[in-house]
Protein backbone atom coordinates (compact mmCIF):
# COMPACT_ATOMS: atom_id res chain seq x y z
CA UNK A 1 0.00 0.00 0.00
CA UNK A 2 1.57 3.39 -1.32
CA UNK A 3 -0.04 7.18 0.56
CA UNK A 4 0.84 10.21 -0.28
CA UNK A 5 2.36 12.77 2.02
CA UNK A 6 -0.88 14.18 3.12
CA UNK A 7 -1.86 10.62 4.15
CA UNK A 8 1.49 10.41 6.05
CA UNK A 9 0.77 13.67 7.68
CA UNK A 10 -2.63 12.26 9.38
CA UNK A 11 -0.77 8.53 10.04
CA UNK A 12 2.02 9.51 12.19
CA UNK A 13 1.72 13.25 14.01
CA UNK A 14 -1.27 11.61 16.46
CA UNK A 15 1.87 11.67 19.14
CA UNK A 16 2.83 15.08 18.97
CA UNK A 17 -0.52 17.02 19.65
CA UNK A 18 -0.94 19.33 21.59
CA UNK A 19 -0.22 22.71 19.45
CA UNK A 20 -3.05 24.78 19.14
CA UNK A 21 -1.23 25.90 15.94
CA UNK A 22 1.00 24.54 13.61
CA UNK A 23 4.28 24.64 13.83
CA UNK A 24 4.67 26.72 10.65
CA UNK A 25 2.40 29.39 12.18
CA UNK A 26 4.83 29.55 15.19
CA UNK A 27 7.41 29.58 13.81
CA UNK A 28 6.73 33.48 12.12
CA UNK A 29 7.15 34.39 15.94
CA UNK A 30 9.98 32.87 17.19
CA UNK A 31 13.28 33.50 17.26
CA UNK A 32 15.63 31.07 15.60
CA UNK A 33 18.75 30.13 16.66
CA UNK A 34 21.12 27.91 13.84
CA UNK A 35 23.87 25.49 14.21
CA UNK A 36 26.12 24.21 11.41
CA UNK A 37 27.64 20.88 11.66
CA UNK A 38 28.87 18.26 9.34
CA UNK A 39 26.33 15.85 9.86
CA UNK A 40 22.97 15.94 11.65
CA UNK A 41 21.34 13.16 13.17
CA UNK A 42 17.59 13.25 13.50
CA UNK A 43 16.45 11.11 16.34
CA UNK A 44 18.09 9.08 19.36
CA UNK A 45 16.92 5.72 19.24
CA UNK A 46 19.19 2.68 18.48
CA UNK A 47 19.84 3.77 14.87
CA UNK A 48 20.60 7.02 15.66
CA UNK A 49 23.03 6.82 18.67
CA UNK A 50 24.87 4.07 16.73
CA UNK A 51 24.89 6.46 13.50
CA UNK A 52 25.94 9.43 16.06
CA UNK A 53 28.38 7.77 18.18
CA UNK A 54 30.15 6.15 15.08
CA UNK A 55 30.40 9.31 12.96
CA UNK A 56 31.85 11.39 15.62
CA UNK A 57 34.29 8.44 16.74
CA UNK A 58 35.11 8.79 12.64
CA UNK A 59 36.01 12.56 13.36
CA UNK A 60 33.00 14.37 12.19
CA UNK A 61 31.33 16.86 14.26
CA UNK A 62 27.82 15.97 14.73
CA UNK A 63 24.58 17.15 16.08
CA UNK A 64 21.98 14.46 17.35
CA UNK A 65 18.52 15.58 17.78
CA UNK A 66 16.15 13.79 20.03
CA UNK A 67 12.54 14.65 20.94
CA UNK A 68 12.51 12.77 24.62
CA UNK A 69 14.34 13.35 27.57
CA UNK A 70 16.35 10.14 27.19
CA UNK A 71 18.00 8.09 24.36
CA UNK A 72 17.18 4.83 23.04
CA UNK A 73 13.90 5.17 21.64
CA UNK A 74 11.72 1.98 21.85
CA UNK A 75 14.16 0.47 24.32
CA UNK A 76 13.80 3.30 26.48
CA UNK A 77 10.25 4.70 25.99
CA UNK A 78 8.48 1.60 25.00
CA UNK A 79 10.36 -0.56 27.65
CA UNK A 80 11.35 -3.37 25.02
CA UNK A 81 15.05 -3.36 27.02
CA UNK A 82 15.55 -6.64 26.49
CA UNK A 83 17.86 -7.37 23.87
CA UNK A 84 16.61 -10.45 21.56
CA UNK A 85 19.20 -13.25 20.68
CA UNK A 86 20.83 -12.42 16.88
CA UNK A 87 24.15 -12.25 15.34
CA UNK A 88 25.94 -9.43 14.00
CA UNK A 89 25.68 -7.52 17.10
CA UNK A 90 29.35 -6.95 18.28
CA UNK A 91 30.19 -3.12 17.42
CA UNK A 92 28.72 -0.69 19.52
CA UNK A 93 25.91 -2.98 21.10
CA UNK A 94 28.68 -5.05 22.62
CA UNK A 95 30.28 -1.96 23.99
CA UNK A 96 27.11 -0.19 25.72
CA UNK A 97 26.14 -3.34 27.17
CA UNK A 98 29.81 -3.97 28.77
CA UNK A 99 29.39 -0.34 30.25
CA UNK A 100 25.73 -0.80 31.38
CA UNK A 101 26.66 -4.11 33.52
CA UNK A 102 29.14 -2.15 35.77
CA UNK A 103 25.94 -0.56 37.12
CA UNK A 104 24.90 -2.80 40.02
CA UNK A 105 21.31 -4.24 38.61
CA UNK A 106 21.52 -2.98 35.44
CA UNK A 107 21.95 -6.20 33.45
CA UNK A 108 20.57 -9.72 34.67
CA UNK A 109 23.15 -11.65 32.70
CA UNK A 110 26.93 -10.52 32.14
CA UNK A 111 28.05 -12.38 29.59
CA UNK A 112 27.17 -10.55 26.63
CA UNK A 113 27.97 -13.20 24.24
CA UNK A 114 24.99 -15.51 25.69
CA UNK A 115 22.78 -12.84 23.57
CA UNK A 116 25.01 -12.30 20.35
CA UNK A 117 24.47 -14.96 18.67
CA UNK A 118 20.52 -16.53 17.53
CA UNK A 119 20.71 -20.14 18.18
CA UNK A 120 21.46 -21.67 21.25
CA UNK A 121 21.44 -17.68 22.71
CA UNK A 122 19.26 -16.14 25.14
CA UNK A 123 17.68 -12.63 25.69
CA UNK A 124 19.30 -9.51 27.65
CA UNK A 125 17.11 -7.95 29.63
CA UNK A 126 19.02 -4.49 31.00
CA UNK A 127 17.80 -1.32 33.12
CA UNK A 128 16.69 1.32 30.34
CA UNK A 129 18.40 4.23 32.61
CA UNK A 130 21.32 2.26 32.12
CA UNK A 131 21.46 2.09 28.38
CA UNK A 132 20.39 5.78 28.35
CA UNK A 133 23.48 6.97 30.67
CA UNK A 134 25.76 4.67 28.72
CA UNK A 135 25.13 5.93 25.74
CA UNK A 136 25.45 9.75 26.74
CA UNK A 137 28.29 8.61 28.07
CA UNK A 138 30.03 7.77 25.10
CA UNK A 139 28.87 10.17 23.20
CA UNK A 140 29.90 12.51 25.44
CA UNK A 141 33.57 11.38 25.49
CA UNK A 142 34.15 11.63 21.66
CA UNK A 143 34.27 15.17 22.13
CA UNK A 144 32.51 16.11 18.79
CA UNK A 145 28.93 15.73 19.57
CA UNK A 146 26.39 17.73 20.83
CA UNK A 147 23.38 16.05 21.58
CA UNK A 148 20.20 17.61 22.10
CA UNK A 149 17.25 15.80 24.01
CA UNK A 150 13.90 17.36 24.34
CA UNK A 151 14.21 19.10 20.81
CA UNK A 152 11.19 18.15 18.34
CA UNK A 153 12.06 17.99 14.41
CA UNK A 154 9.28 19.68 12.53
CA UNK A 155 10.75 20.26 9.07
CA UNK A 156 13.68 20.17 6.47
CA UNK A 157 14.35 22.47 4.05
CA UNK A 158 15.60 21.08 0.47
CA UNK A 159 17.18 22.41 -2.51
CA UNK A 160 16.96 20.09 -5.42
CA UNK A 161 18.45 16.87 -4.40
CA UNK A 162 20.03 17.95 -1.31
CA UNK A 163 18.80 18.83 2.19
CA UNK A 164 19.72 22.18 3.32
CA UNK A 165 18.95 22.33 6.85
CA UNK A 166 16.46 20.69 9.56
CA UNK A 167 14.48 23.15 11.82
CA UNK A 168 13.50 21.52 15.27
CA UNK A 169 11.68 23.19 18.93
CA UNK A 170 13.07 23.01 21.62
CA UNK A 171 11.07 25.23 24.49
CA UNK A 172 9.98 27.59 21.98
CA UNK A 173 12.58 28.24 20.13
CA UNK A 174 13.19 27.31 16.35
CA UNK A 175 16.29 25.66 15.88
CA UNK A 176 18.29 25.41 12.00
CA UNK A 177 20.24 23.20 11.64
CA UNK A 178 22.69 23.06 8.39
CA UNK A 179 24.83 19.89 7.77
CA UNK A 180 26.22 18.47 5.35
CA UNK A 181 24.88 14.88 5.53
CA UNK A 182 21.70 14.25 7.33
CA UNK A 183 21.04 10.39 8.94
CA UNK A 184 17.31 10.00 9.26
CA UNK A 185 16.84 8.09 12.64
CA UNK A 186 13.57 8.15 13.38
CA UNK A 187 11.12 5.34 13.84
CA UNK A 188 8.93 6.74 11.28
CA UNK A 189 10.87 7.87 8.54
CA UNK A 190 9.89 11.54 9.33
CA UNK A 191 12.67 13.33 7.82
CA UNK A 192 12.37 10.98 4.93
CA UNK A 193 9.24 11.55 4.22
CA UNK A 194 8.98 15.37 4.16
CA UNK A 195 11.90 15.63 2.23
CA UNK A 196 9.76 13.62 -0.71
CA UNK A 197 11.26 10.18 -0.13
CA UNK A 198 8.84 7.16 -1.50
CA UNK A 199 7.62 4.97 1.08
CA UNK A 200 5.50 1.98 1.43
CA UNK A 201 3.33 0.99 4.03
CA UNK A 202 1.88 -2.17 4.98
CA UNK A 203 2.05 -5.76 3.43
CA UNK A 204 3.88 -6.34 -0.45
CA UNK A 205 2.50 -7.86 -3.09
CA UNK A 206 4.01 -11.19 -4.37
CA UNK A 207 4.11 -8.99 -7.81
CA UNK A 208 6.07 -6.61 -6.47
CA UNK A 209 9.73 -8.39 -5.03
CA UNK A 210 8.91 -12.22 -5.88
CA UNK A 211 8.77 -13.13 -2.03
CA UNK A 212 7.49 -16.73 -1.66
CA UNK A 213 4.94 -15.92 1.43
CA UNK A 214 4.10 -12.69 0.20
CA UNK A 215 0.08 -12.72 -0.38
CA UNK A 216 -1.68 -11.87 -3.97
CA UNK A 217 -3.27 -9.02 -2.64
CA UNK A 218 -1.75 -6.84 -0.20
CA UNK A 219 -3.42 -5.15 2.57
CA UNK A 220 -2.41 -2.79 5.56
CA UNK A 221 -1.83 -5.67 8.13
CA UNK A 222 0.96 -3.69 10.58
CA UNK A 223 2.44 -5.62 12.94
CA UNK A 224 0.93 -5.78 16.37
CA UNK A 225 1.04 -3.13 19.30
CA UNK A 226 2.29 -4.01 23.08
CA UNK A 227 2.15 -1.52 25.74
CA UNK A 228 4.43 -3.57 27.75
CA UNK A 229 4.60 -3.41 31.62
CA UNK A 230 6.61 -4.26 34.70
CA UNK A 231 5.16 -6.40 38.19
CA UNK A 232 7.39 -7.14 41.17
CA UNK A 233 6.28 -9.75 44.06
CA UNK A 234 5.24 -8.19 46.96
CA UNK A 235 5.26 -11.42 48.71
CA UNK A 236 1.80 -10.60 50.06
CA UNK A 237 -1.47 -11.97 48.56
CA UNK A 238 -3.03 -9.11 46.21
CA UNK A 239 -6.43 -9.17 45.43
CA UNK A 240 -6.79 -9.23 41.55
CA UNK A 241 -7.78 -5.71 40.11
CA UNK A 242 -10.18 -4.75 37.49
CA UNK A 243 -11.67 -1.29 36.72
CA UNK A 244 -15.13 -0.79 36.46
CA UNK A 245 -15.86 -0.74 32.50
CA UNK A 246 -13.26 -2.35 31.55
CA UNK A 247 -14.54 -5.49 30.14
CA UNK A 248 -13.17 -9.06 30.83
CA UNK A 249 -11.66 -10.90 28.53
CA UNK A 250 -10.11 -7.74 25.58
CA UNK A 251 -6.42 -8.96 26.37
CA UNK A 252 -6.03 -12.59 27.16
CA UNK A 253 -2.54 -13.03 24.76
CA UNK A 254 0.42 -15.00 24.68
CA UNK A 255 2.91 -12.93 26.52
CA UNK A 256 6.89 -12.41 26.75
CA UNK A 257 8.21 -11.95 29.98
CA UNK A 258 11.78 -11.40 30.93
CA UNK A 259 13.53 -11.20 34.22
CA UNK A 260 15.09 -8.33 35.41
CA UNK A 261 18.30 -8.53 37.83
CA UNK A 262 16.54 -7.17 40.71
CA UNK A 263 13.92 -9.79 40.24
CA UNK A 264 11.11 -7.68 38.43
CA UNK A 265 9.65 -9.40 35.58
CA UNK A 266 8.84 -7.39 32.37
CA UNK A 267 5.83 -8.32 30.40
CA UNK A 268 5.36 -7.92 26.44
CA UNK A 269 1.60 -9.04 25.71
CA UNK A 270 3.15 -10.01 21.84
CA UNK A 271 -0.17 -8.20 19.64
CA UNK A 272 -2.10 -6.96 22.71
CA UNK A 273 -3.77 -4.32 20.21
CA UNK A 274 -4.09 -4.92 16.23
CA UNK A 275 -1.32 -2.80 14.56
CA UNK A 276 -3.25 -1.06 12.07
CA UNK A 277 -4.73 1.09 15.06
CA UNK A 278 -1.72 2.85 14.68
CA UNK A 279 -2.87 4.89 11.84
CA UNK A 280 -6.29 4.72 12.26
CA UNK A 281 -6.67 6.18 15.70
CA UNK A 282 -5.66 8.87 17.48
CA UNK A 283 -2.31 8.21 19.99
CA UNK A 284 -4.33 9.25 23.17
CA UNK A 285 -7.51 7.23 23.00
CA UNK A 286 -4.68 4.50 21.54
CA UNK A 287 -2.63 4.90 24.87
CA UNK A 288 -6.15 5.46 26.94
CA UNK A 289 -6.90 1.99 25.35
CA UNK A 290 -3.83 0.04 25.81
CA UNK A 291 -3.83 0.41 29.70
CA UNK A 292 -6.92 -0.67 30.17
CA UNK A 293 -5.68 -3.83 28.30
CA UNK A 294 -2.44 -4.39 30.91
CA UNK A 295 -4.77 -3.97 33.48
CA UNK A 296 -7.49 -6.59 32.27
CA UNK A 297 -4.40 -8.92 31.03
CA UNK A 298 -2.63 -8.74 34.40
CA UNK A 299 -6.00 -9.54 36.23
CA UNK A 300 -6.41 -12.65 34.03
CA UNK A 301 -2.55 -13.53 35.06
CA UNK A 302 -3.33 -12.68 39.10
CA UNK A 303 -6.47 -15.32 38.96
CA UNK A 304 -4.61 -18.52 37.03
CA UNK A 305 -4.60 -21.69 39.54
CA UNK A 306 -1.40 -21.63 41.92
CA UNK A 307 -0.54 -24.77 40.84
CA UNK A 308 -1.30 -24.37 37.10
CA UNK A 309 1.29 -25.68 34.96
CA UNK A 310 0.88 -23.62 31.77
CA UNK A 311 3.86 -21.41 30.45
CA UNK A 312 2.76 -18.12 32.10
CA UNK A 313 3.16 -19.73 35.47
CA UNK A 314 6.44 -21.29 35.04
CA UNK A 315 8.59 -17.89 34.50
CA UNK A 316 7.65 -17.37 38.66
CA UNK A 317 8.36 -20.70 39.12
CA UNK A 318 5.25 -22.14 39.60
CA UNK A 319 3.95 -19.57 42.04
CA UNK A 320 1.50 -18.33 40.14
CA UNK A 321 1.09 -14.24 40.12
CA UNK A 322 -1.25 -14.09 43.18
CA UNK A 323 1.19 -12.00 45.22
CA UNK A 324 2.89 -9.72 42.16
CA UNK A 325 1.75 -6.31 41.49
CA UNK A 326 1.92 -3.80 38.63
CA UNK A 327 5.01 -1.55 39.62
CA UNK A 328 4.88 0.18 36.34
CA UNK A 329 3.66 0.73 32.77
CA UNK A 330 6.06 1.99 29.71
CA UNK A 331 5.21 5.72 28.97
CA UNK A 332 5.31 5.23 25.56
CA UNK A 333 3.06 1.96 23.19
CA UNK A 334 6.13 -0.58 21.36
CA UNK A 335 5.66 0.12 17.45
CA UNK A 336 7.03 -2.86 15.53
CA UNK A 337 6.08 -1.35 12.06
CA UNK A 338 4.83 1.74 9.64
CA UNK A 339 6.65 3.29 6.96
CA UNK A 340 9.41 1.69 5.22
CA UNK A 341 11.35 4.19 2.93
CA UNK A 342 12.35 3.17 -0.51
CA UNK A 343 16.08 3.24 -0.95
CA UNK A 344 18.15 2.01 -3.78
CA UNK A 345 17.61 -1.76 -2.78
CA UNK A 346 14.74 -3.02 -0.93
CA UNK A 347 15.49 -5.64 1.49
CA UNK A 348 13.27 -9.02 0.93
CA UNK A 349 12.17 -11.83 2.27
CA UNK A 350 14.50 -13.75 -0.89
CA UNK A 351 17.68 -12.09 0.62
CA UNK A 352 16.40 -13.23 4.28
CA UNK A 353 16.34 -16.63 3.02
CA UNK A 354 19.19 -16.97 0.89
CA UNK A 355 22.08 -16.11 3.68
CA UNK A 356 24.97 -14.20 2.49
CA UNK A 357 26.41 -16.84 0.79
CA UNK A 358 23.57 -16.74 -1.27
CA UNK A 359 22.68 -13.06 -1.91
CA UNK A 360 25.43 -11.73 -3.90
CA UNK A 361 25.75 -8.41 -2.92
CA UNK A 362 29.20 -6.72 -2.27
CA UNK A 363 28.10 -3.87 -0.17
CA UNK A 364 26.67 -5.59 3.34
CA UNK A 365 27.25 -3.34 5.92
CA UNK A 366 25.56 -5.66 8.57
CA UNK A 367 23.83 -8.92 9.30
CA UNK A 368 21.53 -10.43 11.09
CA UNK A 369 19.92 -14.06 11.40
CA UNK A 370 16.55 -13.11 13.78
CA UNK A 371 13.21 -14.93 12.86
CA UNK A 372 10.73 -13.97 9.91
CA UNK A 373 8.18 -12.60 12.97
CA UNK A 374 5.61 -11.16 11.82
CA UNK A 375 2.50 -10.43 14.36
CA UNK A 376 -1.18 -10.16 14.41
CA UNK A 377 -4.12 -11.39 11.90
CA UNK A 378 -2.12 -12.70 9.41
CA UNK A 379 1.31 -13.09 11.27
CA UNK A 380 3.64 -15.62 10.73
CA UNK A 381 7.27 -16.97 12.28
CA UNK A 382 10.15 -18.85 10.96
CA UNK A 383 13.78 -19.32 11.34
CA UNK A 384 15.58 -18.21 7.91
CA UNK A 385 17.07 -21.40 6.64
CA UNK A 386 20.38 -20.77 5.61
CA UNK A 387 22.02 -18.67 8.56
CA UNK A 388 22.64 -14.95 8.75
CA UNK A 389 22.06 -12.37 5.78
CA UNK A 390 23.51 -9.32 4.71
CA UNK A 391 21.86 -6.00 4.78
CA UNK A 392 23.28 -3.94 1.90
CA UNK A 393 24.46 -0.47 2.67
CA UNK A 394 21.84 0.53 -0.76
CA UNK A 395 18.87 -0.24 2.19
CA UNK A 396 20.06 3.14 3.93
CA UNK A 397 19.92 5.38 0.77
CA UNK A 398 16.66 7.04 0.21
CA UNK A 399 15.90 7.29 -3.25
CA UNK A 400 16.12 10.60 -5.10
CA UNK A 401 17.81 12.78 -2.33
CA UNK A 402 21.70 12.85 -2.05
CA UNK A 403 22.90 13.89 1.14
CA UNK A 404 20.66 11.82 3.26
CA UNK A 405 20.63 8.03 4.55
CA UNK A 406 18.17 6.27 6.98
CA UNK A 407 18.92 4.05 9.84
CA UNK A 408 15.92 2.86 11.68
CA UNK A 409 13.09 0.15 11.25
CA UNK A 410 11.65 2.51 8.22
CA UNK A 411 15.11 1.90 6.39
CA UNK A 412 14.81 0.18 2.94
CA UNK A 413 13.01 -2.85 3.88
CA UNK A 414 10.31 -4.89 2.50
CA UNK A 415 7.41 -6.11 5.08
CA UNK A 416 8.24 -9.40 5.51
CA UNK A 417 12.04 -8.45 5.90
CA UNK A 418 11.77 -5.60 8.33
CA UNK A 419 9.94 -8.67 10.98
CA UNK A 420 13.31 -10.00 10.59
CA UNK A 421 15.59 -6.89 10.95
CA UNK A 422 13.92 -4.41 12.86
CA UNK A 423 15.16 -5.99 16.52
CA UNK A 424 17.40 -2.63 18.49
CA UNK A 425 20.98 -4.25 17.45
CA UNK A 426 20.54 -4.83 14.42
CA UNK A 427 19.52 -1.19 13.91
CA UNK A 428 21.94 0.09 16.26
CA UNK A 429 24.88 -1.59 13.61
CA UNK A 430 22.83 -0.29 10.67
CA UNK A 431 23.47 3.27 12.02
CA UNK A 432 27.07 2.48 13.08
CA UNK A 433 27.30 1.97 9.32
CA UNK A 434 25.63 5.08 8.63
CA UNK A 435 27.64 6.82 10.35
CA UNK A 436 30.76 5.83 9.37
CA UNK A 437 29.82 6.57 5.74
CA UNK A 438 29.18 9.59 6.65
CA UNK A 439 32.15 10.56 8.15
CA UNK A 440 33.64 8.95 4.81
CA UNK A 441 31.43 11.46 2.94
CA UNK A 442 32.51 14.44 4.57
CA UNK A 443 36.43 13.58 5.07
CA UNK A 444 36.78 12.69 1.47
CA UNK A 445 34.50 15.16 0.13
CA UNK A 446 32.39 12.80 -1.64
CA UNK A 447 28.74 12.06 -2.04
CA UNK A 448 27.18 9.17 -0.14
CA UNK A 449 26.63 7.18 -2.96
CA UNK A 450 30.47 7.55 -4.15
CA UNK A 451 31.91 6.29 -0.72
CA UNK A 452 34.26 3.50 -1.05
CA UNK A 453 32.58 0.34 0.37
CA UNK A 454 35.79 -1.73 1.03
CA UNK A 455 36.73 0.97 2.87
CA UNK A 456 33.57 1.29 4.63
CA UNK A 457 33.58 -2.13 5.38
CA UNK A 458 36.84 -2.33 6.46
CA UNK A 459 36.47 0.10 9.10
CA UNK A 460 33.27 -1.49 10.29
CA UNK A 461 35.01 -4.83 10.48
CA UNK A 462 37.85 -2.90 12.76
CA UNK A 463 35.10 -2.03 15.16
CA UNK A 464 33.97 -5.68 15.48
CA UNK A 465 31.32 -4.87 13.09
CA UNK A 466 30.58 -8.56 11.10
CA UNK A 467 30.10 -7.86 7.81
CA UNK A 468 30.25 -11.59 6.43
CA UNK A 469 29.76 -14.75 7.87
């Protein structure tokens, strides 16, 4: 499925209300304040502080822009701060996480390597304060970066094929922001998008990349919402807890739960709300909605048998919920999927399946080996069948613009491959990539698309980066 930019306007801005005028009618009144740099990154999740970190490490000086008061995006905000198993996840993953365990009860496990790898691995849960301070952290010590949290992208300005500038708020004030390459970090594909960038949205038709489970007939079909939520055991009896009008029942669902080192467990109801809701309704009644669905699935969980043997029982082993409590809910609902921008190669389920033995491209920058997972109505899961796969660095060049690359689940990605790809290390190491081209870009005086790849590569492999198999 294929909107235009008004239809992108009315999917993804739900979030941000609370204007009572546009931006571009504030914006005649304020004062602006600009900032040049060499390259700009818009948005702090895991592509973005990988794409930030890496480019200043490379020696450019770069400005990372970040609407929330912390970094990390969905690990952070959304609480999904457990890292899944996958390979490919030794560059700057590897390094935040070895900084985040000297924090007493930041990470449950310590080896690291028990999570980098997809078979035989496990998952690492960690505290997201700790990935958030770790990361400034680093950033911090490179000395070239000035990061700037709370500050809410709003535009770009573009002159023929090339971005001039990014304007952002930030307490009122209008912030420009010239560069001269721009990394597109947000979940979204916001800058992307209002630069012109093509974007799909939704499932692929079999017509359009060959993929062998691809339907005939594409529909919307996101993948599934999870407001995901934290309980502790009180190691008192609680009596189960249901609002009036919230009906019994709306969220009985298969859920992930991790433990945390301090003995918390994290829940992830996997598809507690249908993902299409995402664009359909707006983010308040959408948040309003999804806690009344923790707190009707965690009653469900408080009233199972003591003694009942079923999976949900066994990660408390065997103890049932009946004295656990709700110590928290994320602020912000876990997005698994809406735009994908269309770069120079799409990433498909054929290159997922094919391993990079198989794909025959010369330009992976990264790879990964997670599970075709795809959630809700018409989900699906498989292992791919021939090991890791190679995600070309073509995936992070947005067609038709020249000075700008994407590193985030809306990179160049087809719907059945982003279920594979979009886990937070895998785009964490897409934006290490990023950013290293980048700082390629601007040292060498090149444009993005002229940067030499064994070069690229070669400096990604020096920061443990795999970039074969």
């Amino acid at each position: 499925m294929q909107l235009t930019r008004r239809d992108a306007t009315r999917i993804l801005l739900g979030a941000a209300a609370g204007f009572s005028a546009s931006p571009a009618a504030l914006a005649k009144d304020a004062a602006e304040e600009q900032l040049r740099t060499q390259v700009c990154v818009v948005g702090g999740g895991s592509g973005g502080i990988g794409a930030a970190l890496a480019a200043a490490r490379a020696g450019a000086d770069v400005v990372l822009l970040e609407r929330e008061s912390i970094l990390g995006g969905t690990s952070t905000c959304a609480w999904v701060h457990s890292w899944e198993p996958v390979s490919g996840a030794d560059g700057i993953p590897r390094e935040l996480y070895e900084s985040m365990k000297e924090d007493p009860l930041a990470v449950t496990y310590p080896d690291y390597g028990e999570g980098a790898m997809r078979r035989g691995g496990r998952g690492l849960p960690f505290e997201p304060r700790a990935l958030n301070y770790a990361a400034r952290e680093m950033l911090e010590a490179t000395g070239r970066c000035r990061v700037l949290l709370g500050t809410t992208y709003f535009r770009a300005r573009r002159e023929n094929d090339r971005i001039v500038a990014v304007e952002a708020w930030f307490a009122g004030k209008r912030l420009s922001i010239a560069a001269d390459v721009f990394i597109d970090g947000t979940a979204d594909g916001d800058l992307s998008v209002d630069v012109g960038c093509d974007f799909h949205i939704g499932e692929d038709p079999k017509s359009r990349y060959g993929e062998p489970t691809a339907p005939e007939e594409a529909g919307l079909h996101l993948n599934g919402l999870t407001l995901c939520y934290r309980i502790a055991d009180t190691g008192v009896q609680q009596k189960p807890y249901l609002p009036k009008g919230v009906e019994e029942g709306i969220c009985r669902k298969p859920v992930h739960i991790v433990e945390m080192a301090n003995g918390d467990l994290l829940l992830n109801p996997v598809g507690m709300i249908d993902g299409n809701a995402i664009v359909q309704t707006e983010y308040s009644e959408l948040m309003r909605e999804a806690h009344r669905r923790v707190l009707e699935h965690f009653y469900w969980l408080q009233r199972l048998p003591a003694d009942d043997d079923s999976r949900w029982t066994r990660h408390v082993r065997g103890k049932g919920f009946a004295t656990w409590a709700i110590v928290g809910v994320a602020p912000r609902i876990g997005v698994r999927e809406t735009r994908r921008i269309l770069g120079d190669y799409v990433l498909n389920e054929k290159d997922c399946q094919a391993g990079v033995s198989g794909q025959g491209h010369n330009d992976i920058i990264a790879i990964s080996d997670h599970a075709v997972d795809i959630h809700g109505s018409k989900g699906r899961l498989y292992e791919v069948p021939n090991g890791p796969y190679g995600v070309p660095y073509r995936c992070l060049l947005p067609r038709g613009v020249e000075n700008l690359m994407i590193a985030s689940r809306a990179a160049s990605f087809s719907h059945i491959a982003a279920s594979s790809c979009r886990l937070s290390r895998t785009m964490m190491t897409l934006g290490q990539a990023a950013g290293n081209a980048a700082a390629l870009a601007v040292g060498h005086r090149v444009a993005l698309r002229q940067v030499d790849i064994g070069q690229l590569q070669s400096a990604l492999k020096s920061q443990g980066v795999a970039v074969s198999t």
